[in-house]
C-alpha atoms as a PDB file:
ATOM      1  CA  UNK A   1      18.689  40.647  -2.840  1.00  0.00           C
ATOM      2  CA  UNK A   2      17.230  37.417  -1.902  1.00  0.00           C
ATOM      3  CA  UNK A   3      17.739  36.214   2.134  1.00  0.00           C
ATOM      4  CA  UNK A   4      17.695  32.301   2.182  1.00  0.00           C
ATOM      5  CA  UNK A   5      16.635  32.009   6.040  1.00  0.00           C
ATOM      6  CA  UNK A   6      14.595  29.000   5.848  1.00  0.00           C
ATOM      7  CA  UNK A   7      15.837  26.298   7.982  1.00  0.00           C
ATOM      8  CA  UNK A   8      19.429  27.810   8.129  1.00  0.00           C
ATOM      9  CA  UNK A   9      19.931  29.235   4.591  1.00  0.00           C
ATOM     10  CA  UNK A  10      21.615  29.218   1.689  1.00  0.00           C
ATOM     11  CA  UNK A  11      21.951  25.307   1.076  1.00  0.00           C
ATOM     12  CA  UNK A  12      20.226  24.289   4.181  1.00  0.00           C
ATOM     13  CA  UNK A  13      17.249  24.990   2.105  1.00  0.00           C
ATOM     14  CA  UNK A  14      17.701  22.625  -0.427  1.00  0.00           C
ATOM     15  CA  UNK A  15      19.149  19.766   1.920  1.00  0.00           C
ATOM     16  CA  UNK A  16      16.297  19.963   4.370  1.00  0.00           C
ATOM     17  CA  UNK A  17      13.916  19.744   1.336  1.00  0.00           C
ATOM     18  CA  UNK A  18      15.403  16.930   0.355  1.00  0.00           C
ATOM     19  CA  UNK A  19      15.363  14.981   3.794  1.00  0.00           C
ATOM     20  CA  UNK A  20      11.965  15.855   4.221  1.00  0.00           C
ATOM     21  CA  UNK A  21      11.047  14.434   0.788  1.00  0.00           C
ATOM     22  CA  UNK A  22      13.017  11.759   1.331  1.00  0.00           C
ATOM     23  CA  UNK A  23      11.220  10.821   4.683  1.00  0.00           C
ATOM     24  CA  UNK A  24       7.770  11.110   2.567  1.00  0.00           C
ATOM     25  CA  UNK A  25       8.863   7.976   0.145  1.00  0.00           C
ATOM     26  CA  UNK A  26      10.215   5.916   3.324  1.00  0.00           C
ATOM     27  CA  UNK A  27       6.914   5.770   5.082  1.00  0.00           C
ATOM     28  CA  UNK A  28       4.781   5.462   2.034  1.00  0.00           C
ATOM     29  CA  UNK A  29       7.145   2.694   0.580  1.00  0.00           C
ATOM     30  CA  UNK A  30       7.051   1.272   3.860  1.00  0.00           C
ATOM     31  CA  UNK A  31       2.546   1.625   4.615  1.00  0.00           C
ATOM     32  CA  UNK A  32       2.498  -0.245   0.667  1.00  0.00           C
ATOM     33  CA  UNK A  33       5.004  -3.057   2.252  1.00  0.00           C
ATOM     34  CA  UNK A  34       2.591  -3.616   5.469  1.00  0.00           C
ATOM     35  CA  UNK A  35      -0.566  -4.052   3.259  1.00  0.00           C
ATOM     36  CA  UNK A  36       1.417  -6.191   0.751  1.00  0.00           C
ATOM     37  CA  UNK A  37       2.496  -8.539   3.426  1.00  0.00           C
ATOM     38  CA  UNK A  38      -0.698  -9.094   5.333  1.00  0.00           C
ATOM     39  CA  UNK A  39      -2.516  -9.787   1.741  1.00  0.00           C
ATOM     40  CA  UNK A  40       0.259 -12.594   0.598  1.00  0.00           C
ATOM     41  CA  UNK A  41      -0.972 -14.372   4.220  1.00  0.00           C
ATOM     42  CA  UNK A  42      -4.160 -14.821   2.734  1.00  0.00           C
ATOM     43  CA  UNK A  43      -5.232 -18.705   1.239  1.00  0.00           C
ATOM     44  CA  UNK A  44      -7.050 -19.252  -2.194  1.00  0.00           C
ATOM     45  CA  UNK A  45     -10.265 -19.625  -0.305  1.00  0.00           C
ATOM     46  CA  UNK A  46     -10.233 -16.613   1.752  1.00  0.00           C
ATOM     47  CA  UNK A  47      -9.641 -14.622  -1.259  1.00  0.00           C
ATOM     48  CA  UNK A  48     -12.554 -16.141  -2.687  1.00  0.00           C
ATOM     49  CA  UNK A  49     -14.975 -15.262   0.359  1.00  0.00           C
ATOM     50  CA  UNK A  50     -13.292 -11.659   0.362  1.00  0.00           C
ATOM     51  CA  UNK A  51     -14.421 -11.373  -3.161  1.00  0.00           C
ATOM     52  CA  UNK A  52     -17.696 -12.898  -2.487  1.00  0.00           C
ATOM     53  CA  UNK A  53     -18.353 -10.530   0.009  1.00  0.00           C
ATOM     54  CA  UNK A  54     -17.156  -7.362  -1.784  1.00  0.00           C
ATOM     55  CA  UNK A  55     -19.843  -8.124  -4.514  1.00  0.00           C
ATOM     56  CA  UNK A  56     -17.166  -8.740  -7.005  1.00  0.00           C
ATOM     57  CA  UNK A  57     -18.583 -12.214  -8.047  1.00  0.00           C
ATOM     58  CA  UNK A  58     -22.438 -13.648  -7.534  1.00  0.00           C
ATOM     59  CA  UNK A  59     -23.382 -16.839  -5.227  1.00  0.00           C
ATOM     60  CA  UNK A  60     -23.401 -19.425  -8.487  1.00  0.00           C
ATOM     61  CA  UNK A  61     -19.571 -18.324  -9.270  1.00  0.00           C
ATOM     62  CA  UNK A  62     -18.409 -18.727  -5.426  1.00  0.00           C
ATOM     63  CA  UNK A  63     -19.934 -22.120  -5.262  1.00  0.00           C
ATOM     64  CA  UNK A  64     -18.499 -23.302  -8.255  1.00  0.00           C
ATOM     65  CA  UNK A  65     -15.116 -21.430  -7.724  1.00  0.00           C
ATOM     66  CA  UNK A  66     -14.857 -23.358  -3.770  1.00  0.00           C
ATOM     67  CA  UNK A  67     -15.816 -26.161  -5.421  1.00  0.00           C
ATOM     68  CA  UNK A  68     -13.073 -26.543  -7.828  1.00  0.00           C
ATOM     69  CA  UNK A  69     -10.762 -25.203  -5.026  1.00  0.00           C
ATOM     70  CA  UNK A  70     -11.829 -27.843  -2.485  1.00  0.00           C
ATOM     71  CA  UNK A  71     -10.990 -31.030  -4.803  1.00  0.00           C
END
């Protein structure tokens, strides 16, 4: 009734499915590894400017934060 002819049939099917969703999690485990790796790199202090200039904390609480960091 049913002709499997997508990428050779039968099986095939199901094992190229696989492969390609297999492929999928590789690269997108592998792009969440990159940015991982380049944020470890980063020191206390440029954190702290990164978040100063992202709006995430106000002048008085960067001052007092590089403050305490720079003892």
């Amino acid at each position: 009734m049913h002709d499997f002819h997508f990428f050779g049939g039968g099986w095939m099917m199901f094992i190229w499915w696989f492969l390609i969703i297999v492929l999928v999690i590789v690269v997108v485990r592998a792009l969440l590894n990159t940015n991982q790796k380049e944020s470890n790199n980063d020191t206390p202090l440029e954190i702290l400017k990164r978040r100063y200039a992202n709006g995430e904390i106000d002048k008085e609480e960067f001052e007092k934060r590089k403050k305490d960091l720079l003892k």
